[in-house]
Protein backbone atom coordinates (compact mmCIF):
# COMPACT_ATOMS: atom_id res chain seq x y z
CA UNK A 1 -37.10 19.00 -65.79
CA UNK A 2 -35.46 15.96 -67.59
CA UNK A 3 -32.02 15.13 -67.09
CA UNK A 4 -30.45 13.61 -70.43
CA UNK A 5 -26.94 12.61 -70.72
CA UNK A 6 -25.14 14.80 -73.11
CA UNK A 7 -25.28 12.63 -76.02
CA UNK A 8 -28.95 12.07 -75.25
CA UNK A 9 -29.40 16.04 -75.75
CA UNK A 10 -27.00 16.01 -79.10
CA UNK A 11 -29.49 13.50 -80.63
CA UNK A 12 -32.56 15.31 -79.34
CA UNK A 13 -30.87 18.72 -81.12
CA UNK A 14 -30.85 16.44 -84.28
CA UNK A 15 -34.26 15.07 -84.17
CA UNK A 16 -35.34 19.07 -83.73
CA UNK A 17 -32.74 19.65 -86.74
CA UNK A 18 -34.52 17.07 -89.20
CA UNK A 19 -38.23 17.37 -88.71
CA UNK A 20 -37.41 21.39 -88.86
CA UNK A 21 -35.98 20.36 -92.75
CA UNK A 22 -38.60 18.00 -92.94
CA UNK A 23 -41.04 20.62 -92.50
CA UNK A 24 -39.53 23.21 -94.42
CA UNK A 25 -37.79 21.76 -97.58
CA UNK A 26 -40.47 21.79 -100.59
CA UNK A 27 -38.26 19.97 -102.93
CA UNK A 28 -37.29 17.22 -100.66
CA UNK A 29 -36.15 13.68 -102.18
CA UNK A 30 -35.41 10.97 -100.47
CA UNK A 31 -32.12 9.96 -98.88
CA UNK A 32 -30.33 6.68 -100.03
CA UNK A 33 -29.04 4.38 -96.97
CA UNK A 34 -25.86 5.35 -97.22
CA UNK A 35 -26.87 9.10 -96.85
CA UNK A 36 -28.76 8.91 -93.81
CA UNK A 37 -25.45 6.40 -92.13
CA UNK A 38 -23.23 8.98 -92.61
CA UNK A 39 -25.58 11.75 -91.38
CA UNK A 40 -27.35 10.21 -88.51
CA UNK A 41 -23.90 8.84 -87.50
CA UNK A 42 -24.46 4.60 -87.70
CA UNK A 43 -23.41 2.05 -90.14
CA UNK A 44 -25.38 1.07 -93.48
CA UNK A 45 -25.15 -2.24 -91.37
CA UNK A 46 -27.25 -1.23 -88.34
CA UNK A 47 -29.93 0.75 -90.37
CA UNK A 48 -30.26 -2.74 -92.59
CA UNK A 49 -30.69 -4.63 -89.33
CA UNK A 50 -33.19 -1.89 -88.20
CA UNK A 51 -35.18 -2.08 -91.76
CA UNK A 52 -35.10 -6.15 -90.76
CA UNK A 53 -36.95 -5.94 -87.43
CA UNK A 54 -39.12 -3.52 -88.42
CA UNK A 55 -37.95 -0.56 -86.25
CA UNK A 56 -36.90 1.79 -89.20
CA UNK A 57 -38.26 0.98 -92.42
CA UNK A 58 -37.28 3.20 -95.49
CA UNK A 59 -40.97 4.55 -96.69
CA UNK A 60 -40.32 5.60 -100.36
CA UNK A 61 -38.75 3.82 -103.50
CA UNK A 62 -36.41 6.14 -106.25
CA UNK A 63 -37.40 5.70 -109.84
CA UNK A 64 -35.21 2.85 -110.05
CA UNK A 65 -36.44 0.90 -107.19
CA UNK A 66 -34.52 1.60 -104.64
CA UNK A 67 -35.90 2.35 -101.40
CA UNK A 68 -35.46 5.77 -99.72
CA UNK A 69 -35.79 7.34 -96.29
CA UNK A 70 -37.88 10.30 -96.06
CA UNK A 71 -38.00 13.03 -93.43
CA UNK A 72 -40.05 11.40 -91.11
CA UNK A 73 -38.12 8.37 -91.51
CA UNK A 74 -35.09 9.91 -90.25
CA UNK A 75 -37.06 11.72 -87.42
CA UNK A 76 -38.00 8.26 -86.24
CA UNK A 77 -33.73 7.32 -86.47
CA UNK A 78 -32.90 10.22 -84.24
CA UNK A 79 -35.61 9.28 -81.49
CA UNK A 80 -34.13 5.27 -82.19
CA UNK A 81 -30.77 7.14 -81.18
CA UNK A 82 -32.04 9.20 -78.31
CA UNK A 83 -34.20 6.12 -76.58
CA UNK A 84 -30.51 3.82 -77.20
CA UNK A 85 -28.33 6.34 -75.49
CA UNK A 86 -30.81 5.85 -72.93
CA UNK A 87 -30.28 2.21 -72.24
CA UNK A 88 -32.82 0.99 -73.80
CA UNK A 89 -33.08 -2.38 -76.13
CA UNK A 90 -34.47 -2.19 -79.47
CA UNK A 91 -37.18 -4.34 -78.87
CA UNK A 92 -38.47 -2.02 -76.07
CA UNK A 93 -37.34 0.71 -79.04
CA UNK A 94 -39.93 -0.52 -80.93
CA UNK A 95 -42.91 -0.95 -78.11
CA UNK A 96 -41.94 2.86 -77.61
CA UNK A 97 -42.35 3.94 -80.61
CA UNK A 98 -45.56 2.46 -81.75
CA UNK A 99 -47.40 3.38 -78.46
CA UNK A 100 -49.66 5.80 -77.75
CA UNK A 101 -48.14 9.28 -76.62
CA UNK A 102 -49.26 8.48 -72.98
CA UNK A 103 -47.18 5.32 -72.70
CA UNK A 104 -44.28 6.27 -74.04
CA UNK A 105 -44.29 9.59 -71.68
CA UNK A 106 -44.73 6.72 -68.76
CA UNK A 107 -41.53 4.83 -70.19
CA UNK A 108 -39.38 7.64 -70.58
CA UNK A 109 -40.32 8.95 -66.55
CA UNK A 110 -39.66 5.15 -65.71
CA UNK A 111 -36.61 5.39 -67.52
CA UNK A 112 -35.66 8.93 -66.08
CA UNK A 113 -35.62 6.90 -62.73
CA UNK A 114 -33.43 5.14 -63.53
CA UNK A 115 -31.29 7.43 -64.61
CA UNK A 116 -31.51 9.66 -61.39
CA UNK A 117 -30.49 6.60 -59.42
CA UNK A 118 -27.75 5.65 -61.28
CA UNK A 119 -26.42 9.44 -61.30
CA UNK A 120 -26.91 9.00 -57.39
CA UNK A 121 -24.76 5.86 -57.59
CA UNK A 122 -21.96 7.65 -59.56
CA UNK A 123 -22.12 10.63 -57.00
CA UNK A 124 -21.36 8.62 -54.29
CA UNK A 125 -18.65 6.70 -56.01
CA UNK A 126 -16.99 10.28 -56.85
CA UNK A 127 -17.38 11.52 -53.20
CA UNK A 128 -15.43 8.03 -52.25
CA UNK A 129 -12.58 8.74 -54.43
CA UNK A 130 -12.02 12.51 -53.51
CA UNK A 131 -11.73 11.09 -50.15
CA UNK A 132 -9.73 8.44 -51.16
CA UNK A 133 -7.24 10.71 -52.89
CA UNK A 134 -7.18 13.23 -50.02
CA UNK A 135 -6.21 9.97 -48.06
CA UNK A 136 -3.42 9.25 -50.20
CA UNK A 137 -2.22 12.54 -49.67
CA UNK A 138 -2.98 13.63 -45.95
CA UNK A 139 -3.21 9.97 -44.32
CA UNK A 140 -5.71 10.89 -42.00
CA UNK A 141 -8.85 13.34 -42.79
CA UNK A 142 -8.52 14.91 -39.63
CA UNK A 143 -7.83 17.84 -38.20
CA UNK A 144 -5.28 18.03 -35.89
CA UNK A 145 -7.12 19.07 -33.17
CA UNK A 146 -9.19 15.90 -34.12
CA UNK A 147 -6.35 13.65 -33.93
CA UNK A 148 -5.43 14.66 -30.72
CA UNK A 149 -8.62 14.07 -29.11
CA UNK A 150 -8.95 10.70 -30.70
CA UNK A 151 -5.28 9.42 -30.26
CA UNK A 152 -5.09 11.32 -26.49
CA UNK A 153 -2.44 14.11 -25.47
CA UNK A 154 0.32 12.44 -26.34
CA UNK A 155 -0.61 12.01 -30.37
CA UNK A 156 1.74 14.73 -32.87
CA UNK A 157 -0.11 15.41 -35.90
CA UNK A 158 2.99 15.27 -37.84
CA UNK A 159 3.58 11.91 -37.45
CA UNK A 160 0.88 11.30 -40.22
CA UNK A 161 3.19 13.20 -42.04
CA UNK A 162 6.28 11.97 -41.61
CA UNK A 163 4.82 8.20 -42.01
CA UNK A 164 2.97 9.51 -45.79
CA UNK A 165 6.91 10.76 -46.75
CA UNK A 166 8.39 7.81 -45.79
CA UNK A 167 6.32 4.81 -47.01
CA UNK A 168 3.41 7.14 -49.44
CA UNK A 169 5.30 5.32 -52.54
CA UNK A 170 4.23 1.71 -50.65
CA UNK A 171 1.00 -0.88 -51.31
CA UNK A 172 0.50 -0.70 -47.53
CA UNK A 173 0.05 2.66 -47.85
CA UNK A 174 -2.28 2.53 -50.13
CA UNK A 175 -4.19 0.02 -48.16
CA UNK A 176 -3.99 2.60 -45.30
CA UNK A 177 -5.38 5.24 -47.08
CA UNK A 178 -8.40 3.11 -48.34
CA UNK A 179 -9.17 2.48 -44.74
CA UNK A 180 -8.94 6.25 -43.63
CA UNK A 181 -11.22 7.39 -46.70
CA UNK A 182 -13.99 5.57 -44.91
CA UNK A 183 -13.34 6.61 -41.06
CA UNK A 184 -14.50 9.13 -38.76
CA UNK A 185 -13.53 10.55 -35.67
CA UNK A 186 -15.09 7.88 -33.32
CA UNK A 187 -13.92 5.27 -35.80
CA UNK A 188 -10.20 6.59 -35.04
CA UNK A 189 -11.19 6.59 -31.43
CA UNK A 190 -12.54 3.28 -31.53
CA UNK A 191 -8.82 1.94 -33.20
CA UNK A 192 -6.76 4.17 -30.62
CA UNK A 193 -8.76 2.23 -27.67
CA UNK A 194 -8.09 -1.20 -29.18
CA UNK A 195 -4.27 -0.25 -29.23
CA UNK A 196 -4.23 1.44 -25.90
CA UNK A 197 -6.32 -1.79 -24.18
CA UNK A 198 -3.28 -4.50 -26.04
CA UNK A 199 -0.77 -2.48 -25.14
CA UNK A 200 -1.60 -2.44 -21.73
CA UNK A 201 -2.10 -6.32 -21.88
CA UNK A 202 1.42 -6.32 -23.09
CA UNK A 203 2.89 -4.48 -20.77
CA UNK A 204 1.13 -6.50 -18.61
CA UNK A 205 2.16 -10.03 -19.84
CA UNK A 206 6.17 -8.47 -19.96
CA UNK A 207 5.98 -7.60 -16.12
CA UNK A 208 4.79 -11.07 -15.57
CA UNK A 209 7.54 -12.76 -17.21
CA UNK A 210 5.65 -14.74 -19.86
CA UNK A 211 8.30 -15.88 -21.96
CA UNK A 212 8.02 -15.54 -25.44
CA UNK A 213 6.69 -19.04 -27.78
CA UNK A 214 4.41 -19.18 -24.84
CA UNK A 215 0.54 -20.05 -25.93
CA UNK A 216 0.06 -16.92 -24.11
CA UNK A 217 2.82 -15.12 -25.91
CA UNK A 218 1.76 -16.32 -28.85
CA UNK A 219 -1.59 -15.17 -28.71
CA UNK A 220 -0.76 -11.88 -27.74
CA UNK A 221 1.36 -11.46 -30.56
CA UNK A 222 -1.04 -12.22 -33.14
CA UNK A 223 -3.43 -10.16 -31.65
CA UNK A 224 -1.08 -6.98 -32.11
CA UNK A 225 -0.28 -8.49 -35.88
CA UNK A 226 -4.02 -8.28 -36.30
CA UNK A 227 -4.03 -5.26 -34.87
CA UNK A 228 -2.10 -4.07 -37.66
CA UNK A 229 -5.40 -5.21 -39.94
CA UNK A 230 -6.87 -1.62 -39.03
CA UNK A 231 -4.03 0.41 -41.23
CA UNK A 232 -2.74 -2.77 -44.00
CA UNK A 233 -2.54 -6.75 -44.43
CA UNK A 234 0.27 -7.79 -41.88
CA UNK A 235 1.98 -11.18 -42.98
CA UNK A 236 4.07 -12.64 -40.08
CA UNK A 237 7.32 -11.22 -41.81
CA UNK A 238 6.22 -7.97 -42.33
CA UNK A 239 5.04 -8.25 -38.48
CA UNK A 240 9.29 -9.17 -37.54
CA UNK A 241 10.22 -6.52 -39.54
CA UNK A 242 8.07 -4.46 -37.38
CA UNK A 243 9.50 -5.91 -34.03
CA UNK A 244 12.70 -4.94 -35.21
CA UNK A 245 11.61 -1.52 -35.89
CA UNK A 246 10.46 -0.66 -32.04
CA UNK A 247 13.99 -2.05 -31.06
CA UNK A 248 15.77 0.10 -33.41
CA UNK A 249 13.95 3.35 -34.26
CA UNK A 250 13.89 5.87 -31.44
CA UNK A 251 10.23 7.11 -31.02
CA UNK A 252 8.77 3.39 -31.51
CA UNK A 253 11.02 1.97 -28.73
CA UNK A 254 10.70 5.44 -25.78
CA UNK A 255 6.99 4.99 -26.60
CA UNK A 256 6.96 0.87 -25.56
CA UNK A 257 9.69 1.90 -22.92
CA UNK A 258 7.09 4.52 -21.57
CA UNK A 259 4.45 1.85 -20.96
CA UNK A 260 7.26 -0.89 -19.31
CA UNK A 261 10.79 -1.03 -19.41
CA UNK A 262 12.32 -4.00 -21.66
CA UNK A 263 9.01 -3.99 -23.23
CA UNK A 264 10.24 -3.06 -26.84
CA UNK A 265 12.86 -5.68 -26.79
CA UNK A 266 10.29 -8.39 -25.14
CA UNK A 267 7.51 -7.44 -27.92
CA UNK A 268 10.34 -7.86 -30.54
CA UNK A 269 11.19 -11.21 -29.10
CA UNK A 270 7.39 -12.10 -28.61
CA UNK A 271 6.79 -11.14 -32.42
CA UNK A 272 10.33 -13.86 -33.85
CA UNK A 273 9.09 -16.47 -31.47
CA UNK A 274 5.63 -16.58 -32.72
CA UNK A 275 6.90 -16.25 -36.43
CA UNK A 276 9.12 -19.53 -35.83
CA UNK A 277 5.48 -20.85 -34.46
CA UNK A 278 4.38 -20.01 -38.01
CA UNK A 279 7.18 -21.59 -39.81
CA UNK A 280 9.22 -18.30 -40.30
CA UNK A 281 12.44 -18.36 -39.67
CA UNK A 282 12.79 -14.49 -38.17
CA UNK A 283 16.09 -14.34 -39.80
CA UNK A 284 14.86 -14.48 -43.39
CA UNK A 285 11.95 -12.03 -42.64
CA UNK A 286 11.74 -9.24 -45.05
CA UNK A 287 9.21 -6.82 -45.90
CA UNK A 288 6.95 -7.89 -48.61
């Protein structure tokens, strides 16, 4: 069965429409440009620029010399229409239409294809933005029993929740959202081990006194700004404003507490010094 975009079919109905009258109407005369623009639908302009290339050509003259399109004329406008809403350019129009019946069957199939693939294309692009949207809205397209086995025990579902009413209204969010449209389960597992493995390096690196502005303080820190890649673009201000956030909020800080006492604090301080490293003054860090 062909598939025809709507407009395609409305054309198709048309073409039926006129060779029907065609067929049927004795007393036929022929129809004046301006007739057939206005009831084909297209401009007196584009039928003269079809009449010039030879794709529609009126067939008859009016007593007075003017030339008229008959029936058949306007059949051959409708299937013009139908092969344009197809994609098609004139001049393969025209190669179309003065084939034999067997090559023009082969160029509409080709052309039928194409179509398929392109619908294909569009599928896939809807499917991306339903999940995109339910993104927006959820934050994670898991369920929670999901989350817990990717994020471990210690993971509460409504954190997604509480993070989507607090900063939903935000361009990082957004950005967040685009990445969890495209991730699975063991692409959520894959991030939670990344986190897990620096912030055991970080816990690490506070028990062993490396002070912060340290090479190796440094690099740590913009590992755990990249880090930050996996949910939204982290500048080095955004990442202070951060630091300051698992000093001052509650369940950031007994979570870094958890893995090493001081550790909040000392990632905080890690996070300024290697801003300053960047030419940030940690004072004048705001999020952007």
């Amino acid at each position: 069965m062909t598939i025809l975009p709507v407009a395609a079919v409305s054309r198709a109905a048309d073409t039926l429409v006129a060779v029907t009258r065609a067929a049927t109407d004795k007393t036929h005369r022929g129809m004046t440009i301006g007739e057939v623009a206005s009831s084909v639908g297209v401009s007196v302009r584009t039928l003269h620029h079809w009449d010039a290339i030879d794709l529609v050509r009126p067939s008859e003259r009016t007593p007075s010399g003017y030339r008229s399109y008959t029936p058949a004329d306007v059949a051959r406008i409708h299937r013009v229409l139908i092969y344009r809403e197809l994609g098609l350019p004139l001049g393969e129009i025209a190669k179309i239409l003065s084939a034999p019946l067997i090559d023009a069957t082969g160029s509409l199939r080709q052309q039928r294809a194409q179509l398929l693939q392109r619908i294909g294309r569009l599928q896939s692009m809807v499917g991306s933005v339903d999940r995109m949207i339910e993104a927006t809205s959820s934050g994670i397209l898991m369920s929670p029993e999901e989350q817990s086995e990717a994020f471990g025990p210690g993971w509460d579902p409504g954190w997604v929740s509480e993070a989507q009413e607090r900063w939903g209204q935000s361009p990082q969010w957004l950005e967040y959202a685009e990445h969890a449209a495209h991730r699975r389960g063991e692409d959520w597992q894959e991030v939670a081990s990344a986190t897990k493995a620096l912030e055991q390096d970080l816990a690490v690196a506070k028990r062993e006194a490396i002070p912060p502005g340290s090479a190796a303080a440094n690099i740590l820190a913009e590992r755990h700004r990249a880090s930050m890649a996996s949910y939204f673009d982290c500048t080095h201000a955004m990442h202070v404003c951060l630091g300051r956030m698992y000093v001052s909020e509650p369940r950031f800080n007994a979570h870094y507490e958890a893995l090493e006492p001081g550790l909040a604090q000392w990632v905080s301080d890690v996070i300024d010094a290697n801003a300053r490293h960047h030419g940030l003054d940690p004072a004048t860090a705001t999020w952007e």
